[in-house]
Protein backbone atom coordinates (compact mmCIF):
# COMPACT_ATOMS: atom_id res chain seq x y z
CA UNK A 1 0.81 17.37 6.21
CA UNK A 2 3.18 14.74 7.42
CA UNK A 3 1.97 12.22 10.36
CA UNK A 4 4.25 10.42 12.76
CA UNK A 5 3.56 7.12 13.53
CA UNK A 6 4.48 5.24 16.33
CA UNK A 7 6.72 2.54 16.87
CA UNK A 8 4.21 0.19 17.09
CA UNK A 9 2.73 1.32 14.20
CA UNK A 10 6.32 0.91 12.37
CA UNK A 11 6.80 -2.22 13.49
CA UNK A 12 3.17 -3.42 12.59
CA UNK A 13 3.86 -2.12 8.67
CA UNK A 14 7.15 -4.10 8.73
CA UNK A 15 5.11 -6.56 6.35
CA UNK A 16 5.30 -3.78 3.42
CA UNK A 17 9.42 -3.65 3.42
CA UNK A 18 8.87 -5.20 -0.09
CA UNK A 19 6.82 -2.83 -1.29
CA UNK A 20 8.61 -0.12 -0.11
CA UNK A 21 12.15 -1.61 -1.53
CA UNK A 22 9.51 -1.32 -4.94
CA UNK A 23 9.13 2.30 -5.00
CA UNK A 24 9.82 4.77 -7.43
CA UNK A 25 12.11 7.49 -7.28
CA UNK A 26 9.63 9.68 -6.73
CA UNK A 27 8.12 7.65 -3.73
CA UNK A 28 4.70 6.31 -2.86
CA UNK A 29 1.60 8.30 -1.78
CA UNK A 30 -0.28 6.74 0.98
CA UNK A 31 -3.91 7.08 2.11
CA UNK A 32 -5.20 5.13 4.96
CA UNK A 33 -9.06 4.76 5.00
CA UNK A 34 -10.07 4.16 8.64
CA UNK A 35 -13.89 3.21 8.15
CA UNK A 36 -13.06 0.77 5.50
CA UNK A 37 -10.04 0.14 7.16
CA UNK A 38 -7.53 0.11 3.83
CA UNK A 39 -4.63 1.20 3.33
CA UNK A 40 -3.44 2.58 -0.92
CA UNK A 41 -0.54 3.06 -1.75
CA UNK A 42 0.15 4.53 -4.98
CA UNK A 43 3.69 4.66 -6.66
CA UNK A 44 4.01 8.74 -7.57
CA UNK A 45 4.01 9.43 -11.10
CA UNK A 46 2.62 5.88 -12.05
CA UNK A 47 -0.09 5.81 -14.25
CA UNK A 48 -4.26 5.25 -12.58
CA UNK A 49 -4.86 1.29 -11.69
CA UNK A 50 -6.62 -0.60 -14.27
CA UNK A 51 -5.86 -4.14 -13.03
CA UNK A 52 -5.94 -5.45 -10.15
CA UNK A 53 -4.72 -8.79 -8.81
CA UNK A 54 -6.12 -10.24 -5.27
CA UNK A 55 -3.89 -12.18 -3.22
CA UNK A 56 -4.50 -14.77 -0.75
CA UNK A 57 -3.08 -12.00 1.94
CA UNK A 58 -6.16 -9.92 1.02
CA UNK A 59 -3.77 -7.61 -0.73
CA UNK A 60 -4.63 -6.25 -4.17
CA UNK A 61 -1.70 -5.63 -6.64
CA UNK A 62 -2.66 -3.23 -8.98
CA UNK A 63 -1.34 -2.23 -12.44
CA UNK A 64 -1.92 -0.06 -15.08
CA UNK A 65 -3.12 -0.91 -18.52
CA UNK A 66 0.34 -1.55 -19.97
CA UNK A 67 1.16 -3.84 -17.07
CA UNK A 68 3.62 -1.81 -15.15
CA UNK A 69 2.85 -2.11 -11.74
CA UNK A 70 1.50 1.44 -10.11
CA UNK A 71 0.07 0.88 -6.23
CA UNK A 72 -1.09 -1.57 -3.75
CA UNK A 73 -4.72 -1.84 -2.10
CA UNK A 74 -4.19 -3.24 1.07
CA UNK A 75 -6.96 -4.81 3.09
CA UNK A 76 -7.89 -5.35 7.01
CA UNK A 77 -4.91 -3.22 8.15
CA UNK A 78 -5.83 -2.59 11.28
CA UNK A 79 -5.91 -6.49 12.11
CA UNK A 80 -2.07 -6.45 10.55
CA UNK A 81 -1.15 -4.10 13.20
CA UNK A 82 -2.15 -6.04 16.30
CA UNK A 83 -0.41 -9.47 15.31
């Protein structure tokens, strides 16, 4: 089921245009864990993670094992949301 999200919201997730501009044809699947309070996003019809690469921005860039990127982890997204 689809969710709208508000303009607030939007404007907080500015931050992942680049990821977006990196997504498949096929588009990303996204699954936003409140309690732990991440955010995946996983490119559709990538291969499962099995690297993953922390960044100083407490974002996790995750690729497969031929090194094609597939998804992003994305940490403390609710703090990203209020700046």
């Amino acid at each position: 089921m689809a969710k709208v999200l508000s303009r607030e919201v939007c404007r907080g997730l500015a931050y992942l245009s680049p990821i977006f501009d990196q997504a498949p044809p096929d588009g990303i699947h996204l699954h936003f864990d409140k309690e732990a309070d991440v955010m995946y996003l996983h490119f559709c019809g990538a291969k499962d993670a099995s690297i993953s690469e922390h960044t100083a921005g407490d974002i996790l860039v995750e690729y497969d094992e031929d090194d094609n990127l597939v998804g992003y982890t994305i940490l403390h997204v609710s703090s990203r949301l209020r700046g």
